[in-house]
Protein backbone atom coordinates (compact mmCIF):
# COMPACT_ATOMS: atom_id res chain seq x y z
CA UNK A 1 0.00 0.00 0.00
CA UNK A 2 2.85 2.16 0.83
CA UNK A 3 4.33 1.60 -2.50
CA UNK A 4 0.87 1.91 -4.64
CA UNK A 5 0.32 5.57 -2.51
CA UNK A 6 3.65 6.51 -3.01
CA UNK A 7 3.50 5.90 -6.62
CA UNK A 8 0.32 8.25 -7.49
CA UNK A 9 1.50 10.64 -4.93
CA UNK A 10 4.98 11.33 -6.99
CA UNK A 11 3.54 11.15 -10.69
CA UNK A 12 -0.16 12.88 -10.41
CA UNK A 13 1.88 15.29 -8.81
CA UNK A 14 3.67 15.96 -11.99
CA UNK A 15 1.07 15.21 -14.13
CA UNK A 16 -2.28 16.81 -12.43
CA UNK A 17 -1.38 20.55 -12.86
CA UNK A 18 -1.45 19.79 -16.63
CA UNK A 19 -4.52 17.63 -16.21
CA UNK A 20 -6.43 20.02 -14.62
CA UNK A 21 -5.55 23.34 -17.34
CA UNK A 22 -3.44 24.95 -14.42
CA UNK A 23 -0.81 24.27 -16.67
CA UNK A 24 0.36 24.80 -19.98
CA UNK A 25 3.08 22.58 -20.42
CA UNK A 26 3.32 22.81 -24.57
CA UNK A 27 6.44 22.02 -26.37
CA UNK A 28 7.25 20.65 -22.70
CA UNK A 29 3.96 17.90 -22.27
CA UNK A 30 6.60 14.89 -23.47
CA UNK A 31 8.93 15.53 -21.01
CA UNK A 32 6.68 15.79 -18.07
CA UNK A 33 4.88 12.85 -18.91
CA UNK A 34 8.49 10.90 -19.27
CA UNK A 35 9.33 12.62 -15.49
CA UNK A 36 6.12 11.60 -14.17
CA UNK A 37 6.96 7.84 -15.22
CA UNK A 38 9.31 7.72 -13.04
CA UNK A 39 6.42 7.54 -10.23
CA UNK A 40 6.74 3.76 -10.28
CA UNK A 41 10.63 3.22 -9.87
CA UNK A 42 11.29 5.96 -7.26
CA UNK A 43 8.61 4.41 -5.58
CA UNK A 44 9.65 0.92 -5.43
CA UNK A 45 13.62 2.35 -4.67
CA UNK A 46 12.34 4.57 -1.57
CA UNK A 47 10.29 1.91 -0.11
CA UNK A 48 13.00 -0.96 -0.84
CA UNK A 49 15.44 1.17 1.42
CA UNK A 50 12.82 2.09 4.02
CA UNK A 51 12.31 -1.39 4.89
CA UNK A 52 16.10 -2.18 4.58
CA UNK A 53 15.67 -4.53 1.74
CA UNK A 54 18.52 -5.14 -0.94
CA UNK A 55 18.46 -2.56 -3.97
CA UNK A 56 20.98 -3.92 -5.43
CA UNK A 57 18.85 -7.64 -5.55
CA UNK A 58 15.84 -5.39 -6.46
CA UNK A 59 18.11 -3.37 -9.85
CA UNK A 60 19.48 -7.06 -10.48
CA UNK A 61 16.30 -8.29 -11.70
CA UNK A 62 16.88 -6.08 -14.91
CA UNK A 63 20.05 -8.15 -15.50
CA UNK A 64 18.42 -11.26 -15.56
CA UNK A 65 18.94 -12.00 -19.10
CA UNK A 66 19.69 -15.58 -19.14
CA UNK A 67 16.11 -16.66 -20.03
CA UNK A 68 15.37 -19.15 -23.26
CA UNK A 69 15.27 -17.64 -26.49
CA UNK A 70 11.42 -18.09 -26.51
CA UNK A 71 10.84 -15.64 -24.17
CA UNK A 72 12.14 -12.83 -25.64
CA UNK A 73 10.19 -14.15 -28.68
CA UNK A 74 7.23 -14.08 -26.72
CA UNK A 75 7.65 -10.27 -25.59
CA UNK A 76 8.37 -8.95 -28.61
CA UNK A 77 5.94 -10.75 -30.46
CA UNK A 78 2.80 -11.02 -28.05
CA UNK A 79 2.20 -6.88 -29.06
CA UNK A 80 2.39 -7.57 -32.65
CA UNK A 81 -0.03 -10.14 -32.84
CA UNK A 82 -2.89 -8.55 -30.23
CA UNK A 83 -2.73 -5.66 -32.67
CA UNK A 84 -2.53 -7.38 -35.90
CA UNK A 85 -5.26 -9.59 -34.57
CA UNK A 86 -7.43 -6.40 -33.79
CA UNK A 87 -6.77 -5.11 -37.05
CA UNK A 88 -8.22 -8.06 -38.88
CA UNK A 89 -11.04 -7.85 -36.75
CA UNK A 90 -11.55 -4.43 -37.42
CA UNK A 91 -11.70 -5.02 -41.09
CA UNK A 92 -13.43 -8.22 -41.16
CA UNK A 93 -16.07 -6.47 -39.36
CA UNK A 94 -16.52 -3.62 -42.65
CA UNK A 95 -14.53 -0.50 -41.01
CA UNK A 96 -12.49 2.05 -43.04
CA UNK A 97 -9.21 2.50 -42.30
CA UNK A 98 -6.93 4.94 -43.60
CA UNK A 99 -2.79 5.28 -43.89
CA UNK A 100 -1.57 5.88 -40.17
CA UNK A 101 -0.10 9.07 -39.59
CA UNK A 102 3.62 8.36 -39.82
CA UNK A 103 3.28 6.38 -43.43
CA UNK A 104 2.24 9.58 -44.70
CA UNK A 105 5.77 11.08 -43.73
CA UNK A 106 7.71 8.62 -44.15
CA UNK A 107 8.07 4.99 -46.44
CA UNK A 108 7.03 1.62 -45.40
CA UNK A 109 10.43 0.59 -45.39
CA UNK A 110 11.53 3.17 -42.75
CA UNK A 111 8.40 1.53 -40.10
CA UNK A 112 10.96 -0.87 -38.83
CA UNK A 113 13.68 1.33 -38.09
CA UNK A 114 11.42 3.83 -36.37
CA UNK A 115 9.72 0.64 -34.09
CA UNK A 116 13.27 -0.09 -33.01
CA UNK A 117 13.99 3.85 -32.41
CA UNK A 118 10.85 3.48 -30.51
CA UNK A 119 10.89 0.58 -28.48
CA UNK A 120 14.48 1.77 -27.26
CA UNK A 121 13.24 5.42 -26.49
CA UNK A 122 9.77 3.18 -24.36
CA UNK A 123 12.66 0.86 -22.50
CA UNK A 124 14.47 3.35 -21.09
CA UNK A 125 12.28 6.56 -20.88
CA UNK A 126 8.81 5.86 -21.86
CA UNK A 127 7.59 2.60 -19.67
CA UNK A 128 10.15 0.15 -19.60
CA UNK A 129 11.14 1.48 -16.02
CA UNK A 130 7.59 1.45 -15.08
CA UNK A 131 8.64 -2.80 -14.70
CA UNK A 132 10.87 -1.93 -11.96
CA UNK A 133 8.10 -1.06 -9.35
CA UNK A 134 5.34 -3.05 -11.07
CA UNK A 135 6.43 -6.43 -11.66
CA UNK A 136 10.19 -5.31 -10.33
CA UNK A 137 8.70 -4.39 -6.46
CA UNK A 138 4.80 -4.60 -5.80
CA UNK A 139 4.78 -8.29 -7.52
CA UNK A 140 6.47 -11.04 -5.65
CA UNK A 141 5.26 -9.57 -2.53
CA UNK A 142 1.47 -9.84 -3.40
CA UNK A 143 1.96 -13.16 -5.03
CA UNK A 144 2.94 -14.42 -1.25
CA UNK A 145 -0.64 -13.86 -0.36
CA UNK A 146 -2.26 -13.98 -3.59
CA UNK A 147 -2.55 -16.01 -6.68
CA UNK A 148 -1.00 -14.77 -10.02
CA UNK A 149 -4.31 -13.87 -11.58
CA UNK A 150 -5.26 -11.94 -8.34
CA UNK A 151 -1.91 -10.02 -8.14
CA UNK A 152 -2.09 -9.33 -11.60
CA UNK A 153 -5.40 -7.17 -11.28
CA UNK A 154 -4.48 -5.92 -8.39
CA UNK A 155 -1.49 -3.77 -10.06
CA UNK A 156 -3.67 -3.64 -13.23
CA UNK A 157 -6.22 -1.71 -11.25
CA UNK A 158 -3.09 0.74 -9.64
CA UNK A 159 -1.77 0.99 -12.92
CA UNK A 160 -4.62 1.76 -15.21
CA UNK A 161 -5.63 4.42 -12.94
CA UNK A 162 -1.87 5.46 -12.41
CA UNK A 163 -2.44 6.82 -16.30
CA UNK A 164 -5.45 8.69 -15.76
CA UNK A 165 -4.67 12.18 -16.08
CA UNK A 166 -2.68 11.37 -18.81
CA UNK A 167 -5.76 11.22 -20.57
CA UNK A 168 -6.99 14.87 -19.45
CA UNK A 169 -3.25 16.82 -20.08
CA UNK A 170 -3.61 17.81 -23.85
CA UNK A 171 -0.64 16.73 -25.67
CA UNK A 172 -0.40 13.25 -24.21
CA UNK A 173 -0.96 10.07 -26.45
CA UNK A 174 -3.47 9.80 -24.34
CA UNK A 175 -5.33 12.66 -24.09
CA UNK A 176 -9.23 12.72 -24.89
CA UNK A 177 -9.23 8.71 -25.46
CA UNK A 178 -11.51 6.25 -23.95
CA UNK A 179 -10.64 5.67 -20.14
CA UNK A 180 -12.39 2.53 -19.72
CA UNK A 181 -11.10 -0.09 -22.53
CA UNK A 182 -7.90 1.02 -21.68
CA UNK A 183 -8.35 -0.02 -18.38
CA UNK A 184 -9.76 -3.21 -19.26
CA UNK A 185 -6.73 -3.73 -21.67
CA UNK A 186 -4.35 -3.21 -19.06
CA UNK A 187 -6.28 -5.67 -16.34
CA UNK A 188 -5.45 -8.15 -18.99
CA UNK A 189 -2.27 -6.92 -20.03
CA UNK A 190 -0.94 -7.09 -16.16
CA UNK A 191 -1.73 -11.18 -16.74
CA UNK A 192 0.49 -11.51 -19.39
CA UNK A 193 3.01 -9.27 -17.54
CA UNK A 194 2.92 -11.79 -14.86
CA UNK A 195 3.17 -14.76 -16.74
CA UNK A 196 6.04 -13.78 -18.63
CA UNK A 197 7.55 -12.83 -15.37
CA UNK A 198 6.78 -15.79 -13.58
CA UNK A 199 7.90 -18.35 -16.51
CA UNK A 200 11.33 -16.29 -17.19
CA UNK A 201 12.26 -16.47 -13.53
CA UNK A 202 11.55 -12.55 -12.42
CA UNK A 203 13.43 -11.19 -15.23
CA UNK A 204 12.34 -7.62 -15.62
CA UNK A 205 14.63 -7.05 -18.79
CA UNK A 206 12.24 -9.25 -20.96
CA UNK A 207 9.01 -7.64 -19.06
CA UNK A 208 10.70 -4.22 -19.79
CA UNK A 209 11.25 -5.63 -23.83
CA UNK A 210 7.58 -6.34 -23.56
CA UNK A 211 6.44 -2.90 -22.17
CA UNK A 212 8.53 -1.37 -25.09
CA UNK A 213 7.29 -3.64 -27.99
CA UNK A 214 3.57 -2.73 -26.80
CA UNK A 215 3.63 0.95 -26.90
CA UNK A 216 5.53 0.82 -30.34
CA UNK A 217 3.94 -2.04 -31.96
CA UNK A 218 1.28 0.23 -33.42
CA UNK A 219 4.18 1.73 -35.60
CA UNK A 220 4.41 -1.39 -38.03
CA UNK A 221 0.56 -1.09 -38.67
CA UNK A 222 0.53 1.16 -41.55
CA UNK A 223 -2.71 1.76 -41.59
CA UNK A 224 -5.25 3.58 -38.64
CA UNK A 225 -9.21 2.92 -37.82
CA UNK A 226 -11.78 5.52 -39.02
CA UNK A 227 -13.53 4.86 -35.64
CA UNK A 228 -11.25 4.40 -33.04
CA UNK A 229 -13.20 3.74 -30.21
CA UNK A 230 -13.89 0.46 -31.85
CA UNK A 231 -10.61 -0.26 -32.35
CA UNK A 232 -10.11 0.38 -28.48
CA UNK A 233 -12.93 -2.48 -27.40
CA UNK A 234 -11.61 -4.92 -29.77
CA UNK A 235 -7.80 -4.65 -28.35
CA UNK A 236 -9.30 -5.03 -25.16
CA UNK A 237 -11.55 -8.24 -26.27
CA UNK A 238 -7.79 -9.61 -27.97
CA UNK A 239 -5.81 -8.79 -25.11
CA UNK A 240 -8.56 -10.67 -23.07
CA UNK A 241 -8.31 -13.97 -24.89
CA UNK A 242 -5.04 -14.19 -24.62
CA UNK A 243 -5.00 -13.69 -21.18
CA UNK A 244 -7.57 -16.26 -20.12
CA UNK A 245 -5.81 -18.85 -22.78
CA UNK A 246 -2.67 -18.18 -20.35
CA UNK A 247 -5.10 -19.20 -17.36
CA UNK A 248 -6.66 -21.94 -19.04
CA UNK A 249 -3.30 -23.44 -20.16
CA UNK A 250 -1.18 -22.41 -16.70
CA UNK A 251 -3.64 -21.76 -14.47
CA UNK A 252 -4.15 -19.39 -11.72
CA UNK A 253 -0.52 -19.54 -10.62
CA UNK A 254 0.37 -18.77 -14.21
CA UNK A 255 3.03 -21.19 -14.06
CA UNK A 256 4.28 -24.54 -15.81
CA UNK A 257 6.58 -27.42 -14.95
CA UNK A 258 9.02 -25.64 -17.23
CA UNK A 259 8.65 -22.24 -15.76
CA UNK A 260 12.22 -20.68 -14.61
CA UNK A 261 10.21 -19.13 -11.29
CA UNK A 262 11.84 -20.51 -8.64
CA UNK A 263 12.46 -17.82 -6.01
CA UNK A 264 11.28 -13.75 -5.23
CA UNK A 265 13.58 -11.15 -5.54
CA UNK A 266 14.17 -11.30 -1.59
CA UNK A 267 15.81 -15.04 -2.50
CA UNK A 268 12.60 -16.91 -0.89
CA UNK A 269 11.29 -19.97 -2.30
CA UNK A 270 7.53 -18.60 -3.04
CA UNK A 271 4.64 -20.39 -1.66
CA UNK A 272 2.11 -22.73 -3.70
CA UNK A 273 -0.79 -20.79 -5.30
């Protein structure tokens, strides 16, 4: 609780002066929005060192890179099919779409450059260190009272509302979109989080990789919806089924005979979910 307070208490102090029109931050929105992220990783460092627990054990997790190769498959590629799936849907359903934004600057050929230029900008500025409080801090201690699944919306719920005057600062990517499928998307979003976390052995590298891939995959798509607040209830329905095929195939512990989970980041053996 400490750590969830903490959290909104740093970044909607950043953010709600903008959110509420006291102020203009203009040509400056992207970098308060990039401070404000921060919320989550100060957070989890302050509270780490209040309790006298190890930051360096807590950092290390982002140096867990020994995973299998599938993994980082997983988190790069998860993204790329919810939204290629949603796009499909979209047009099987009879929508118009029209070219996204950036292929009318710039060639199809240049999309995968700027999704790498992206997803590097997202990992170390733009979400990636979000992981470090999120799955990083606030999850291995509420999976020692809680199954995954429950843990998982529990941050889900901090986090989607952890954005929410994003979506009243003008400026943000954010800003005047749907509140509610959002959330929804990122209740399901914080499953697959989890299970990636759990199966990799607490790596928060390849859930930072995954954070980064999902806020750029959008960039290979080179084409937008006409009505976007379709678009926004069908990610939300994708996201969805792949999260429940994760609990129908793992279970509520979100983890397999083959999962790499094996301790938390204070080096204790988790308990049975």
């Amino acid at each position: 609780m400490t750590f969830f307070t903490l959290t909104l208490v740093l970044s909607w102090t950043i953010w709600t002066p903008g959110a509420l029109g006291l102020v203009d931050f203009g040509s400056l929105t992207l970098l308060v929005v990039v401070v404000g992220g921060f919320g989550p990783l100060v957070a989890a460092a302050l509270v780490t060192w209040l309790v006298g627990g190890s930051l360096r054990a807590w950092v290390g997790q982002v140096l867990r890179w020994r995973v299998r190769p599938r993994w980082y498959l997983a988190a790069l590629g998860i993204p790329l099919v919810a939204y290629a799936a949603t796009s499909i849907v979209y047009l099987a359903l009879g929508n118009a779409i029209e070219p996204s934004d950036i292929l009318q600057q710039v060639s199809v050929y240049a999309l995968p450059l700027i999704f790498v230029l992206n997803m590097v900008f997202v990992f170390l500025l733009g979400g990636g260190q979000e992981e470090l409080g999120w799955r990083g801090f606030a999850l291995p201690r509420l999976l020692e009272r809680f199954n995954a699944v429950t843990a998982s919306l529990v941050i889900g719920v901090v986090w989607a509302v952890w954005h929410l005057p994003l979506f009243m600062m003008e400026g943000t990517s954010q800003y005047g979109g749907p509140f509610v499928p959002y959330a929804t998307t990122v209740l399901a979003l914080s499953i697959l989080f989890t299970w990636l976390y759990r199966g990799t052995g607490h790596s928060i590298l390849v859930a930072m990789i995954l954070h980064a891939s999902y806020n750029s995959a959008t960039v290979l798509i080179p084409f937008q919806p006409v009505q976007t607040g379709v678009v926004d209830w069908l990610l939300a329905a994708v996201v969805w089924v792949l999260a429940l095929g994760l609990v129908a195939v793992y279970g509520r512990d979100l983890r397999s005979g083959h999962s790499e989970d094996r301790e938390t980041v204070d080096g204790r053996v988790p308990p049975t979910t």
